[in-house]
Structure formats: C-alpha cells, structure tokens
PDB file of N, CA and C in Angstrom:
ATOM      1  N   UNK A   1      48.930  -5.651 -16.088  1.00  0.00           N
ATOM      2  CA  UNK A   1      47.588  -5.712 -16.652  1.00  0.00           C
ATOM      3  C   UNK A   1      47.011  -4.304 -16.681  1.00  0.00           C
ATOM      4  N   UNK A   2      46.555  -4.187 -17.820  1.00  0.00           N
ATOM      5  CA  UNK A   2      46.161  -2.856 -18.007  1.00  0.00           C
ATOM      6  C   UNK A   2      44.649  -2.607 -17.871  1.00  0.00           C
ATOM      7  N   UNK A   3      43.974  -1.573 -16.897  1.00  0.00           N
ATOM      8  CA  UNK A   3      42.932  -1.581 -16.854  1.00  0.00           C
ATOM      9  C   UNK A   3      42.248  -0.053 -16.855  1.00  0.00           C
ATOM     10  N   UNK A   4      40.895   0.120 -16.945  1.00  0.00           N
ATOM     11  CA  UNK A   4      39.997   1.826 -17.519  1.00  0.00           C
ATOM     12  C   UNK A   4      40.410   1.560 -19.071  1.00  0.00           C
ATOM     13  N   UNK A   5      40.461   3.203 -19.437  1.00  0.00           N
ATOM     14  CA  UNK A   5      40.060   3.280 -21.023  1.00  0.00           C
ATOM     15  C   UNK A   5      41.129   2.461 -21.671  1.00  0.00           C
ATOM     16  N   UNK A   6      42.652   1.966 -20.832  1.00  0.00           N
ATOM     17  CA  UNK A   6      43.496   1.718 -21.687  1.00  0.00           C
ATOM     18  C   UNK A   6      43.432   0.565 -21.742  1.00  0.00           C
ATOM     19  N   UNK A   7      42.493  -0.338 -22.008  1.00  0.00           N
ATOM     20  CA  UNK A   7      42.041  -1.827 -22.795  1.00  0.00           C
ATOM     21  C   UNK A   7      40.470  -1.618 -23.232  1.00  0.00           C
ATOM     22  N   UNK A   8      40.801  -2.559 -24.708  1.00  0.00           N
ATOM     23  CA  UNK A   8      39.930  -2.354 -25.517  1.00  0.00           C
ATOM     24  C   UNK A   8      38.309  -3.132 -24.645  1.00  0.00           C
ATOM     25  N   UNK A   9      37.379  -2.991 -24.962  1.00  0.00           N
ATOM     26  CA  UNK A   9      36.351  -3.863 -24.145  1.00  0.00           C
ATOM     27  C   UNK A   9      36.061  -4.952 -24.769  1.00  0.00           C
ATOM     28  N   UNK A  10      36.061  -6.425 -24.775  1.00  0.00           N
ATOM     29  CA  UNK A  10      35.702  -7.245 -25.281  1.00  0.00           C
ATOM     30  C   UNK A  10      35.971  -8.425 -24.600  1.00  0.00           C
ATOM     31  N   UNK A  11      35.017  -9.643 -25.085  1.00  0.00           N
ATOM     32  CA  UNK A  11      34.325 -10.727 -23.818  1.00  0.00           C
ATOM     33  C   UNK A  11      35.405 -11.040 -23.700  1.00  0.00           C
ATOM     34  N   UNK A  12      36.792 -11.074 -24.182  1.00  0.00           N
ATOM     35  CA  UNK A  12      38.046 -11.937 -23.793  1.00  0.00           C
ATOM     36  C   UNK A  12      39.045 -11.792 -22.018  1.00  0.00           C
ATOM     37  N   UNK A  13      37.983  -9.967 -21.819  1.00  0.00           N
ATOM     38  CA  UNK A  13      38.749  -9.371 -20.445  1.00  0.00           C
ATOM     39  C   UNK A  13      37.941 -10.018 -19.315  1.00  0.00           C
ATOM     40  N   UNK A  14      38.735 -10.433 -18.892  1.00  0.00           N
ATOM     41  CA  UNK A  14      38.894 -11.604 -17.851  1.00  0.00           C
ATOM     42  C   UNK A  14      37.889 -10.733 -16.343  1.00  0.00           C
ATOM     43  N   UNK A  15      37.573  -9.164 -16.308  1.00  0.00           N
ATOM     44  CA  UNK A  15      36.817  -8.720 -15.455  1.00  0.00           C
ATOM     45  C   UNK A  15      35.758  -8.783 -15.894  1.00  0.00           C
ATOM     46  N   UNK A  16      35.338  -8.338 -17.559  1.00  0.00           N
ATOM     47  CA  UNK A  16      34.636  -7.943 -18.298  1.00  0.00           C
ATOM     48  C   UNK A  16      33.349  -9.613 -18.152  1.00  0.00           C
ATOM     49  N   UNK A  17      34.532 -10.831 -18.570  1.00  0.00           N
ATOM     50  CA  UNK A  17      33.672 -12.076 -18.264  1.00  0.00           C
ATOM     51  C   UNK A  17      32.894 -12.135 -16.601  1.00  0.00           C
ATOM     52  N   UNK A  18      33.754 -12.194 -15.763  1.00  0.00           N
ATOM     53  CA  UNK A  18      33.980 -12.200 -14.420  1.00  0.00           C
ATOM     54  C   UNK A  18      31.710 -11.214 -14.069  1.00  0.00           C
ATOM     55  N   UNK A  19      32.235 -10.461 -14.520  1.00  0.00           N
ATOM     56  CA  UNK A  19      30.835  -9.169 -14.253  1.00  0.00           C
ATOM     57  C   UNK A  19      29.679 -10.201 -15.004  1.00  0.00           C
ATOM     58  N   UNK A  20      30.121 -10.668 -16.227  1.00  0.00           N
ATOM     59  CA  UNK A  20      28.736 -11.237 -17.032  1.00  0.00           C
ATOM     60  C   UNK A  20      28.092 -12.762 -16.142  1.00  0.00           C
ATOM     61  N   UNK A  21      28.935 -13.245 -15.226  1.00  0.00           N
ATOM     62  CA  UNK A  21      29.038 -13.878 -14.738  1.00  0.00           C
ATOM     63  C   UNK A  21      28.236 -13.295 -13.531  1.00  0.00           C
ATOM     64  N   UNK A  22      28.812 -12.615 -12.160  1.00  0.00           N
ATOM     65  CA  UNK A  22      28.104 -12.429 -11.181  1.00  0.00           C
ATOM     66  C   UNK A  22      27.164 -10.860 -11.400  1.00  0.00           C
ATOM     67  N   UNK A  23      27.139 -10.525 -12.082  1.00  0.00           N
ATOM     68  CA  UNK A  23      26.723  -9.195 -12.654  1.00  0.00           C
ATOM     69  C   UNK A  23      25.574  -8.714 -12.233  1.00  0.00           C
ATOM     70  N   UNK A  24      24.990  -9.884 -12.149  1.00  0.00           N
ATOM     71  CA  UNK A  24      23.160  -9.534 -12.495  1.00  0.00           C
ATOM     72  C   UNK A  24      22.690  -8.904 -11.045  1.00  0.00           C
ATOM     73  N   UNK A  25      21.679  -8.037 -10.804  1.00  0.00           N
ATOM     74  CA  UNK A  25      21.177  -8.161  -9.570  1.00  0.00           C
ATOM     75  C   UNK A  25      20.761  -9.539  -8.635  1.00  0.00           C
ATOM     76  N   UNK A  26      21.204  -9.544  -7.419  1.00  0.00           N
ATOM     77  CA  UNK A  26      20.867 -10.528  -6.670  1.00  0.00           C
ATOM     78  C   UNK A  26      21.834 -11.460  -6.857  1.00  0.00           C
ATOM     79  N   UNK A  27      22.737 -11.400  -8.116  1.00  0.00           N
ATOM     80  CA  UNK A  27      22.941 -12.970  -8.389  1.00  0.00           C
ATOM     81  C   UNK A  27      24.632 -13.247  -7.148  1.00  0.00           C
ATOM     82  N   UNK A  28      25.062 -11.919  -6.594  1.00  0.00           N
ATOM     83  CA  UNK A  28      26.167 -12.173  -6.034  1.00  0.00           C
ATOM     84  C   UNK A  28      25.196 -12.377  -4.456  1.00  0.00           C
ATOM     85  N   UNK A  29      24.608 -11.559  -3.626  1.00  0.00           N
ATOM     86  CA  UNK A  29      24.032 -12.131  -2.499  1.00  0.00           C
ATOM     87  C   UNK A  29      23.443 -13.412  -2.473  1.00  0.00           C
ATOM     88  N   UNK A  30      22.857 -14.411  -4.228  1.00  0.00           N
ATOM     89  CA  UNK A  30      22.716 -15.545  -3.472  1.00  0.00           C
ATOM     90  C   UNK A  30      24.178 -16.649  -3.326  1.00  0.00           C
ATOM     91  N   UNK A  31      25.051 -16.061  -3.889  1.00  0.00           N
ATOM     92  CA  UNK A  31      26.284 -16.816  -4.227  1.00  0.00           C
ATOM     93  C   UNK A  31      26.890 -16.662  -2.451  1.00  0.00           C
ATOM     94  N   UNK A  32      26.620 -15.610  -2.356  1.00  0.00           N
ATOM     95  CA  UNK A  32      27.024 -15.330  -0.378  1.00  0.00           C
ATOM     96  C   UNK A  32      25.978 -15.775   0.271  1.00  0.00           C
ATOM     97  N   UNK A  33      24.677 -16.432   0.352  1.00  0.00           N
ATOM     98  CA  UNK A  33      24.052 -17.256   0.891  1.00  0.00           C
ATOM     99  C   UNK A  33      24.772 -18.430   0.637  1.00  0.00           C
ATOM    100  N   UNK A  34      24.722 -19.184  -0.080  1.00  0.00           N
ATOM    101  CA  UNK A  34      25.033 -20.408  -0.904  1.00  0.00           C
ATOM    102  C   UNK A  34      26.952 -21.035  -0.455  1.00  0.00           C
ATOM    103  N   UNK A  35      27.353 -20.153  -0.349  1.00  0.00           N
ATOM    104  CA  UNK A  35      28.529 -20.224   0.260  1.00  0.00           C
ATOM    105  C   UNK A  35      29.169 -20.498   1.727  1.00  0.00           C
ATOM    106  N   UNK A  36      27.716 -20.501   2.413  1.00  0.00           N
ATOM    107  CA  UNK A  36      27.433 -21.001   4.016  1.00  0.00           C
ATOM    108  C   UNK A  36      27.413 -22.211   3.769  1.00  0.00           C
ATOM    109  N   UNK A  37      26.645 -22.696   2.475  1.00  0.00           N
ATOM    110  CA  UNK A  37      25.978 -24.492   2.447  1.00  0.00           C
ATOM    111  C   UNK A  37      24.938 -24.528   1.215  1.00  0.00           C
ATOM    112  N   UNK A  38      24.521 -25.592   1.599  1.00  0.00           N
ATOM    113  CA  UNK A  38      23.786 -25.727   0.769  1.00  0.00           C
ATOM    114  C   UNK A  38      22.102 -25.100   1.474  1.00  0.00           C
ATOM    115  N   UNK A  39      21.124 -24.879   0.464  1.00  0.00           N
ATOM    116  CA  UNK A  39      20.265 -24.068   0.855  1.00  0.00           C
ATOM    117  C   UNK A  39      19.117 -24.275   0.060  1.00  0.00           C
ATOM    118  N   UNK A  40      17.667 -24.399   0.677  1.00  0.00           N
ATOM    119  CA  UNK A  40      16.538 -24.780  -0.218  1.00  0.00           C
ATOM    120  C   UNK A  40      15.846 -23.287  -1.081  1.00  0.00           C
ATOM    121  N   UNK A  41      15.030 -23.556  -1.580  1.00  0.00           N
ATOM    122  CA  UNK A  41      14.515 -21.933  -2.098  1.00  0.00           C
ATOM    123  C   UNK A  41      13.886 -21.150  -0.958  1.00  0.00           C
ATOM    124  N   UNK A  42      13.510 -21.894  -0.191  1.00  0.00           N
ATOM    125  CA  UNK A  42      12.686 -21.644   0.395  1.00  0.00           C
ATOM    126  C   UNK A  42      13.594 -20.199   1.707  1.00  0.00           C
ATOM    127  N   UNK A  43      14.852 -21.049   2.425  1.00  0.00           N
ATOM    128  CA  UNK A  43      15.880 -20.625   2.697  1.00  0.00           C
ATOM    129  C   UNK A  43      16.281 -18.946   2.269  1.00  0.00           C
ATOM    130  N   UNK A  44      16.633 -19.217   1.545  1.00  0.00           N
ATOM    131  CA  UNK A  44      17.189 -18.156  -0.031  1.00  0.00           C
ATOM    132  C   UNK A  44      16.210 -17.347   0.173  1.00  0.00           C
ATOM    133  N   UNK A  45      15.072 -17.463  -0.481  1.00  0.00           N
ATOM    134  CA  UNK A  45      14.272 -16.223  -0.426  1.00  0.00           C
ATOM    135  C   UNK A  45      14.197 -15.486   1.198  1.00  0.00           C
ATOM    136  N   UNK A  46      14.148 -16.638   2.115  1.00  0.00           N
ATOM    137  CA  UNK A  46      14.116 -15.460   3.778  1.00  0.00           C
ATOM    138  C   UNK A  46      15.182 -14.680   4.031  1.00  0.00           C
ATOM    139  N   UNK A  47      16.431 -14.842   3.280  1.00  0.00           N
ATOM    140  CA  UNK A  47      17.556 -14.665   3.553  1.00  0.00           C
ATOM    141  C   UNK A  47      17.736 -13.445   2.650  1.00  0.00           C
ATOM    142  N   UNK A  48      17.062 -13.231   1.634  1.00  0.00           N
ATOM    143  CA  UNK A  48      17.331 -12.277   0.711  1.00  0.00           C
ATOM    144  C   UNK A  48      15.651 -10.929   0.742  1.00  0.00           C
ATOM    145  N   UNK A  49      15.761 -10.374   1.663  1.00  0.00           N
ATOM    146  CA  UNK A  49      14.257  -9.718   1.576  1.00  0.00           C
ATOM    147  C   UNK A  49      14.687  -8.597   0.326  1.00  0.00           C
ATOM    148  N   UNK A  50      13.383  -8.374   0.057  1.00  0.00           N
ATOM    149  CA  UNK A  50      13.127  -8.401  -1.001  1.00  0.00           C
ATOM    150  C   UNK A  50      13.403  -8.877  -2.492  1.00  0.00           C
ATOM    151  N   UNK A  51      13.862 -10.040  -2.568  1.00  0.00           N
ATOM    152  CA  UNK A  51      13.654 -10.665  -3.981  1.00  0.00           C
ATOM    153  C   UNK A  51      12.566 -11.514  -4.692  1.00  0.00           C
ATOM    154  N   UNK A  52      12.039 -10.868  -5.495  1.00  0.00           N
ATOM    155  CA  UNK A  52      10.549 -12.177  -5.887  1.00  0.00           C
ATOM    156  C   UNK A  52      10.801 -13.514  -5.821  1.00  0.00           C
ATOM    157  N   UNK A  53      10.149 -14.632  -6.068  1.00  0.00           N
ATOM    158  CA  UNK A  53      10.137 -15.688  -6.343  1.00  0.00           C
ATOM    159  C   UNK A  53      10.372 -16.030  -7.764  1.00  0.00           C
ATOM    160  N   UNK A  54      10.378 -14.721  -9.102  1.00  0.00           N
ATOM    161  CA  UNK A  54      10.691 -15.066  -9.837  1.00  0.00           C
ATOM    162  C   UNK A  54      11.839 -14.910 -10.093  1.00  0.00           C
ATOM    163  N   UNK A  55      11.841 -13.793  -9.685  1.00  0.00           N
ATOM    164  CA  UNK A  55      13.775 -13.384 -10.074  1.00  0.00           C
ATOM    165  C   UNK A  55      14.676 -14.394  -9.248  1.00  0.00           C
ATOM    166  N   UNK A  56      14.273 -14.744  -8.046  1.00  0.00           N
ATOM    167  CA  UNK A  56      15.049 -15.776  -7.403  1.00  0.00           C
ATOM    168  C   UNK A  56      15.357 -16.822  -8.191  1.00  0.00           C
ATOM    169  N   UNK A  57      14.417 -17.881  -8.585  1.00  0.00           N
ATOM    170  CA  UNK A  57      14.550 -18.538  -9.597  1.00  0.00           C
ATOM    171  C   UNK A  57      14.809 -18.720 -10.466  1.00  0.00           C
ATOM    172  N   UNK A  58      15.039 -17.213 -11.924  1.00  0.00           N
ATOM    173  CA  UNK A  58      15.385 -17.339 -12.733  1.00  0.00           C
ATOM    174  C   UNK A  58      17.042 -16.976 -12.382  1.00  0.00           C
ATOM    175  N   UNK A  59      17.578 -16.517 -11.297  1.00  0.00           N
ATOM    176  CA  UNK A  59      18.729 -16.542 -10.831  1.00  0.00           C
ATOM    177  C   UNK A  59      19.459 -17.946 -10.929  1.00  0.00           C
ATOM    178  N   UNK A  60      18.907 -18.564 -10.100  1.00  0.00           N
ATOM    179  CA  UNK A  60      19.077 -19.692  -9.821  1.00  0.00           C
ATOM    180  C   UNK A  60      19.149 -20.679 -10.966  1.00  0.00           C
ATOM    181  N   UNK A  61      18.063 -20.260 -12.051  1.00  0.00           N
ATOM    182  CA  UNK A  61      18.784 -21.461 -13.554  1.00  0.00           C
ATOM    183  C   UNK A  61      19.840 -21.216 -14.118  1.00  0.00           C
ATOM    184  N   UNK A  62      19.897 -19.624 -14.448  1.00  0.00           N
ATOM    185  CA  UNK A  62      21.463 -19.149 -15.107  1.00  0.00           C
ATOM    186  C   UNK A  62      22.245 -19.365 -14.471  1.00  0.00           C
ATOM    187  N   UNK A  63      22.337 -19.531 -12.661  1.00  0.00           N
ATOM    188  CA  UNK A  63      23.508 -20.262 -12.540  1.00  0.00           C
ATOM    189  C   UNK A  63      24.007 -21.216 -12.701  1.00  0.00           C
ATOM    190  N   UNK A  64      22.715 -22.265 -12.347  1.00  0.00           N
ATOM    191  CA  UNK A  64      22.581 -23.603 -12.524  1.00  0.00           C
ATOM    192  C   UNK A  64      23.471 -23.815 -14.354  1.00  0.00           C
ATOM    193  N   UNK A  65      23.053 -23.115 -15.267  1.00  0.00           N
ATOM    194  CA  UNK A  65      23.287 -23.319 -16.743  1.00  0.00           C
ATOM    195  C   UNK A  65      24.760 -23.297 -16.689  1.00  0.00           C
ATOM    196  N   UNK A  66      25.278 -21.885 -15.749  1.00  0.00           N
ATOM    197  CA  UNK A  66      26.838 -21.201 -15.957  1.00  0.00           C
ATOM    198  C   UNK A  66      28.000 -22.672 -15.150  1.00  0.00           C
ATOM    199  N   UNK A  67      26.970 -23.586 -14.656  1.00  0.00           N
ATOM    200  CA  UNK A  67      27.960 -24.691 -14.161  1.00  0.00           C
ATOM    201  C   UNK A  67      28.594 -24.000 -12.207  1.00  0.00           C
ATOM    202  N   UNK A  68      27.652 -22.838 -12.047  1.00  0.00           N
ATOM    203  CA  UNK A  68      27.906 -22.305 -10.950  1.00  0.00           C
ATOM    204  C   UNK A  68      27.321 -23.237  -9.298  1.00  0.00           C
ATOM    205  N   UNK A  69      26.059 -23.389  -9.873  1.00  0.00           N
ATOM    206  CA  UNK A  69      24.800 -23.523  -8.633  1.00  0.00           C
ATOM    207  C   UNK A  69      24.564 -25.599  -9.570  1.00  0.00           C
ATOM    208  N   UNK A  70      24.395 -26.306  -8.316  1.00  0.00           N
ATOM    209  CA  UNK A  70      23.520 -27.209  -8.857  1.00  0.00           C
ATOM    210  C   UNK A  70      22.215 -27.577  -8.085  1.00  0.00           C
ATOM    211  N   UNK A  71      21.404 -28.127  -8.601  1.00  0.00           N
ATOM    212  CA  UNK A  71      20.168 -28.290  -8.387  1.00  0.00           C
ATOM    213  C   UNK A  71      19.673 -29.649  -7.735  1.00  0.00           C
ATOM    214  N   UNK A  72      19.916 -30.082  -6.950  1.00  0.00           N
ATOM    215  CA  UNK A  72      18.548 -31.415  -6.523  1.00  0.00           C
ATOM    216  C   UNK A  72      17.589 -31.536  -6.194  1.00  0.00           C
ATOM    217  N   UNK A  73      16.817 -32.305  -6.887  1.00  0.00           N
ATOM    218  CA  UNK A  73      15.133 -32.267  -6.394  1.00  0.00           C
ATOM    219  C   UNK A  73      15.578 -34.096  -5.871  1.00  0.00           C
ATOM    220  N   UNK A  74      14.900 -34.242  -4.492  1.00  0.00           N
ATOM    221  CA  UNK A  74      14.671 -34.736  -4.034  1.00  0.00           C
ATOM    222  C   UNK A  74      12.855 -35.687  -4.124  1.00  0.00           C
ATOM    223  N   UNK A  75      12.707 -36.997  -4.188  1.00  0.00           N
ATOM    224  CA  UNK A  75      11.280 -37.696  -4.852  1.00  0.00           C
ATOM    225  C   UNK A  75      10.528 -37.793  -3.520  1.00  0.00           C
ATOM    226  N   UNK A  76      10.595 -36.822  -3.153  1.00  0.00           N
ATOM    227  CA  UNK A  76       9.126 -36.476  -1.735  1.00  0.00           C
ATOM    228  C   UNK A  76       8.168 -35.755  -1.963  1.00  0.00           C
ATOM    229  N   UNK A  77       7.121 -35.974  -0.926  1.00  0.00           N
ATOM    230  CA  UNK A  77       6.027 -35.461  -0.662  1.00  0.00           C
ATOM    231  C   UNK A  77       5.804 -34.345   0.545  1.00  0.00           C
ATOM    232  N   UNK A  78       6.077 -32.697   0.138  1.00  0.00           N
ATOM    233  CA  UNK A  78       5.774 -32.769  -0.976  1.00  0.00           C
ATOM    234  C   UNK A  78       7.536 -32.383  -1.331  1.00  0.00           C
ATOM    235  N   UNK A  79       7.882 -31.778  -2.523  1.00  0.00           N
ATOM    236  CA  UNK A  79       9.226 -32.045  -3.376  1.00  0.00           C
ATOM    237  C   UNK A  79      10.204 -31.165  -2.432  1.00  0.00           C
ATOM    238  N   UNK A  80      11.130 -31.411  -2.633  1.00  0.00           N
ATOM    239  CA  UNK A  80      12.439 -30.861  -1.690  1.00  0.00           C
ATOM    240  C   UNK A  80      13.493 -31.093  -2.801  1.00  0.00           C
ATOM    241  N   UNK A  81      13.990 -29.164  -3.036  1.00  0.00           N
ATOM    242  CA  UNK A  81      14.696 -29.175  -3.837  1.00  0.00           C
ATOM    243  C   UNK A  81      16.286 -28.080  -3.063  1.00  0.00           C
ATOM    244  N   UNK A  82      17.090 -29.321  -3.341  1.00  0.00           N
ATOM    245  CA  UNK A  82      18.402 -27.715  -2.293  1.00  0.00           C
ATOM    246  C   UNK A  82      19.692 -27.329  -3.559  1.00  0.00           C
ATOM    247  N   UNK A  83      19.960 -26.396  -3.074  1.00  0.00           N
ATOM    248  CA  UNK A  83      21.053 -25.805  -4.114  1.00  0.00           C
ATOM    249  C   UNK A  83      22.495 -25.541  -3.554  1.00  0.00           C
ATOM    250  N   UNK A  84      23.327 -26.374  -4.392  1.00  0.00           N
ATOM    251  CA  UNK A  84      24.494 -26.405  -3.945  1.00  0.00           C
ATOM    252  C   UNK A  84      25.744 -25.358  -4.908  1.00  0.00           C
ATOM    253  N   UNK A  85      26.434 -25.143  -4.439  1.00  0.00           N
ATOM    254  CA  UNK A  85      27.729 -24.398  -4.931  1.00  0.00           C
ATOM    255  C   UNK A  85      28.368 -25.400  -6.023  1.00  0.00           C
ATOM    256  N   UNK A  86      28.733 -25.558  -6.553  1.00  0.00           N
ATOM    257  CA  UNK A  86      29.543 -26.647  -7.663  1.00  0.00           C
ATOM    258  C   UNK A  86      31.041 -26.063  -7.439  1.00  0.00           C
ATOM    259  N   UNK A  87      32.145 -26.771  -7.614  1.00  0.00           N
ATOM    260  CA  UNK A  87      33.733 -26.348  -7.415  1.00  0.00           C
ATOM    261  C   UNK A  87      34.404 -25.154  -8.148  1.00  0.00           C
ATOM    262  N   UNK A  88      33.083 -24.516  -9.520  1.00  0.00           N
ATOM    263  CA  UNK A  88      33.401 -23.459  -9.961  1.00  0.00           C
ATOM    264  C   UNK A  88      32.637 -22.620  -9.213  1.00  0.00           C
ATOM    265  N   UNK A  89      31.439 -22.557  -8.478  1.00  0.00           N
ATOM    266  CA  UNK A  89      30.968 -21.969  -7.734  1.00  0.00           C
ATOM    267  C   UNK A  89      31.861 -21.064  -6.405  1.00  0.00           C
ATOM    268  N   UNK A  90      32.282 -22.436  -5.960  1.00  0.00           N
ATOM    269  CA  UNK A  90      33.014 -21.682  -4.534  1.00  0.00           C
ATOM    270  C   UNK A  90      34.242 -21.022  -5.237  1.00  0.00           C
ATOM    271  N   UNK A  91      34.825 -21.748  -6.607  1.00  0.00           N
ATOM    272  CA  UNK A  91      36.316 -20.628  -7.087  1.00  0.00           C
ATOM    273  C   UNK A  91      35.695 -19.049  -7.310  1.00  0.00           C
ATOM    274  N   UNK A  92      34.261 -18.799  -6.627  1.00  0.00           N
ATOM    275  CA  UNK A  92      33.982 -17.313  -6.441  1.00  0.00           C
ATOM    276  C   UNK A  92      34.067 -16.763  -4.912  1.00  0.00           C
ATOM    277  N   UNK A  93      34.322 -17.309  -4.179  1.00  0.00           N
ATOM    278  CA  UNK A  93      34.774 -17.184  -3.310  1.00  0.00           C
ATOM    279  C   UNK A  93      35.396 -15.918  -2.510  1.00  0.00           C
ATOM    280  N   UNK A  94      36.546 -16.353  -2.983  1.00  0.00           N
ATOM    281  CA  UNK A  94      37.457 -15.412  -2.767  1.00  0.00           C
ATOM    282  C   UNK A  94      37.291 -13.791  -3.542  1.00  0.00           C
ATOM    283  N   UNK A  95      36.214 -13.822  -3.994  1.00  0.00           N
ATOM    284  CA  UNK A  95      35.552 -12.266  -4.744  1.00  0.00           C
ATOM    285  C   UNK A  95      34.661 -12.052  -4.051  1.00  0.00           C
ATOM    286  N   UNK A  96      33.927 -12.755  -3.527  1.00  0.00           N
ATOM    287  CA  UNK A  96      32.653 -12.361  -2.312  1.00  0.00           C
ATOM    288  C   UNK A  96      33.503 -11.392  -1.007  1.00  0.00           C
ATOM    289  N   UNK A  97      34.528 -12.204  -0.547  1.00  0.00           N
ATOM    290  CA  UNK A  97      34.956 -12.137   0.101  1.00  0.00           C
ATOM    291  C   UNK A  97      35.476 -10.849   0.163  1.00  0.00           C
ATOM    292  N   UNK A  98      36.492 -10.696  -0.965  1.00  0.00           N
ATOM    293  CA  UNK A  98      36.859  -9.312  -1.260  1.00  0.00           C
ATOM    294  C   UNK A  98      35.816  -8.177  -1.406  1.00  0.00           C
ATOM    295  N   UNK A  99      34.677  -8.577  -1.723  1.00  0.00           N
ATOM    296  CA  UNK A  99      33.824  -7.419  -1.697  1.00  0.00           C
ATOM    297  C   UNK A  99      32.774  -7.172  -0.285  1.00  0.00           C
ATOM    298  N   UNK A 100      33.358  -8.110   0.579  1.00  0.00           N
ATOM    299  CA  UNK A 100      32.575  -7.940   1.871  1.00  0.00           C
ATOM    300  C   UNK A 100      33.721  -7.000   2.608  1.00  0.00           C
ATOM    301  N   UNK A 101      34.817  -7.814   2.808  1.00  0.00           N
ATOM    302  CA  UNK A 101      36.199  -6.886   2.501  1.00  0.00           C
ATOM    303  C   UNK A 101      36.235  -5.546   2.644  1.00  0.00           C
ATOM    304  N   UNK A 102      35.306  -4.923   1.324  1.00  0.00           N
ATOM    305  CA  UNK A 102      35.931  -3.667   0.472  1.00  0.00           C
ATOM    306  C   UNK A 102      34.732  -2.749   1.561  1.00  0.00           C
ATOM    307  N   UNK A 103      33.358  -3.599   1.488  1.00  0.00           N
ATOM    308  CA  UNK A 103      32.232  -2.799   1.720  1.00  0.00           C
ATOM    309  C   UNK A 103      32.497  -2.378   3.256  1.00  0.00           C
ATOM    310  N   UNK A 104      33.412  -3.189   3.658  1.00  0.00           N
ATOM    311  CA  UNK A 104      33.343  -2.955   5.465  1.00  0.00           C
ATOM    312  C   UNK A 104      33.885  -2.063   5.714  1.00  0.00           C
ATOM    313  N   UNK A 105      35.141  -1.590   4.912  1.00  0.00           N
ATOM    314  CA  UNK A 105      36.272  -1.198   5.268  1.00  0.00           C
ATOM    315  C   UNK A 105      35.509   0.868   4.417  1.00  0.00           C
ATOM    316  N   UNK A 106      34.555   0.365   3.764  1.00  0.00           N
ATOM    317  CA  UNK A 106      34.024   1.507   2.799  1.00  0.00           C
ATOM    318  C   UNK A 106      32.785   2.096   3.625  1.00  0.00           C
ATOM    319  N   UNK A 107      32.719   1.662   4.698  1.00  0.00           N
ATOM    320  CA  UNK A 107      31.198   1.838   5.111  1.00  0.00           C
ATOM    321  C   UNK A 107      30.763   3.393   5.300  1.00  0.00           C
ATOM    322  N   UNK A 108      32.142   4.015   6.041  1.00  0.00           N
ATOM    323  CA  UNK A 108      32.068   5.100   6.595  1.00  0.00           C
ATOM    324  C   UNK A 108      32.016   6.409   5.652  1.00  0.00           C
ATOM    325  N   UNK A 109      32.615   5.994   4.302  1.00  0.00           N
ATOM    326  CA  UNK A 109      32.548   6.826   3.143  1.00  0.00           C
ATOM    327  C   UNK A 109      32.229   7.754   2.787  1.00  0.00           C
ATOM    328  N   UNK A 110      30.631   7.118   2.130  1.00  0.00           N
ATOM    329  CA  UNK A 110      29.761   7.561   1.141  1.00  0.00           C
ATOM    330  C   UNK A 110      28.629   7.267   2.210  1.00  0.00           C
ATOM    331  N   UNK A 111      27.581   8.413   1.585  1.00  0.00           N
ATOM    332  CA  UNK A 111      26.445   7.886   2.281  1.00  0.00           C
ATOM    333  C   UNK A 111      25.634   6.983   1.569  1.00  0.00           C
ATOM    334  N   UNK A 112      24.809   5.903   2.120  1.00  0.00           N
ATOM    335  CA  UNK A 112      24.300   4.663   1.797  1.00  0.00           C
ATOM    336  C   UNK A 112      23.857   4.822   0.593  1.00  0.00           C
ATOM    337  N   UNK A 113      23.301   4.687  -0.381  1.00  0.00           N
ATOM    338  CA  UNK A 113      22.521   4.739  -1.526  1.00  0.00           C
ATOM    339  C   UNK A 113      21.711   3.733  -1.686  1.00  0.00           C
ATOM    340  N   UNK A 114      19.989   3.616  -1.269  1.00  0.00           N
ATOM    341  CA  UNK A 114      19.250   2.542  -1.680  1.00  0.00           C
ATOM    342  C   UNK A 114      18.540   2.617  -2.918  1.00  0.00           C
TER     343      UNK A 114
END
C-alpha cells in the first residue's frame, strides 16, 4: 500500500475516509470516553473539559448519523438520554488504541503543543 505524495487523494483512500470519519475536533476523545460504556451528556461533557455543549452535541449527531454513536432517550422526568458505541463504533477501537499507544510512547519527544 502506497502512502504520502505517491497516491492520488480521493474519498476512495481508505485513511483519507478513516480521518473524515474521526477527524473532527473532539470527535476521537468522545469515541475514547464512549468506549469505557455507555455515557449520558451530561458524563461526556465532565470528562472532556473544555468542550461546549454545542460542539458536544453536534458531535454527537454526526456520529449518531455516521451509524457510529446511538442515542436513547429514555420517557422520564426529567429526560435521560445515554450514548452508546454501535458495533461500527467499537470497530474504532483498535485506532484509539493505537493512538494512545503512539502518544505514550511519543511523550518524551516534542514539546507539548496546546
């Protein structure tokens, strides 16, 4: 598999999808929350400091859409909604992993960049 300049770029490269997929800011730390269990918003946001409540959420539909994250709202007072991993969800897994992996083993490197 050929990878850098020597493949052309287009949605068919299997990293290229892979990135459009967990790409976004935030959207891989909630996939490494979410990968403990299942988890309410409420959860999620303590777990992730600094992410708004909007960006959390709009995280949370595109995954929900990508067939990644699913959603239950629960018919209480007041509403209880938790978010689960779906079986394409956890097949990310093993990329979290690798990049907890990479970062541990990278720590000593570079200096931090916030």
């Amino acid at each position: 598999m050929a990878y850098g300049s020597d493949i052309e770029r287009r949605p068919e490269c299997a990293v290229e999808r892979t990135v459009g997929i967990i790409g976004a800011k935030w959207t891989t730390l909630i996939l490494r929350e979410l990968l403990g269990g299942t988890k309410r918003f409420g959860e999620l946001k303590s777990a992730l400091a600094g992410i708004s409540p909007k960006t959390l959420s709009d995280r949370l539909r595109t995954l929900e859409a990508q067939g990644i994250v699913t959603r239950e709202v629960f018919p209480e007072v007041p509403p209880r909604v938790e978010y689960t991993l779906t079986p394409r969800g956890h097949s990310l897994g093993d990329i979290i992993a690798a990049m907890a992996k990479w970062g541990a083993q990278d720590r000593d490197n570079v200096a931090r960049v916030d």
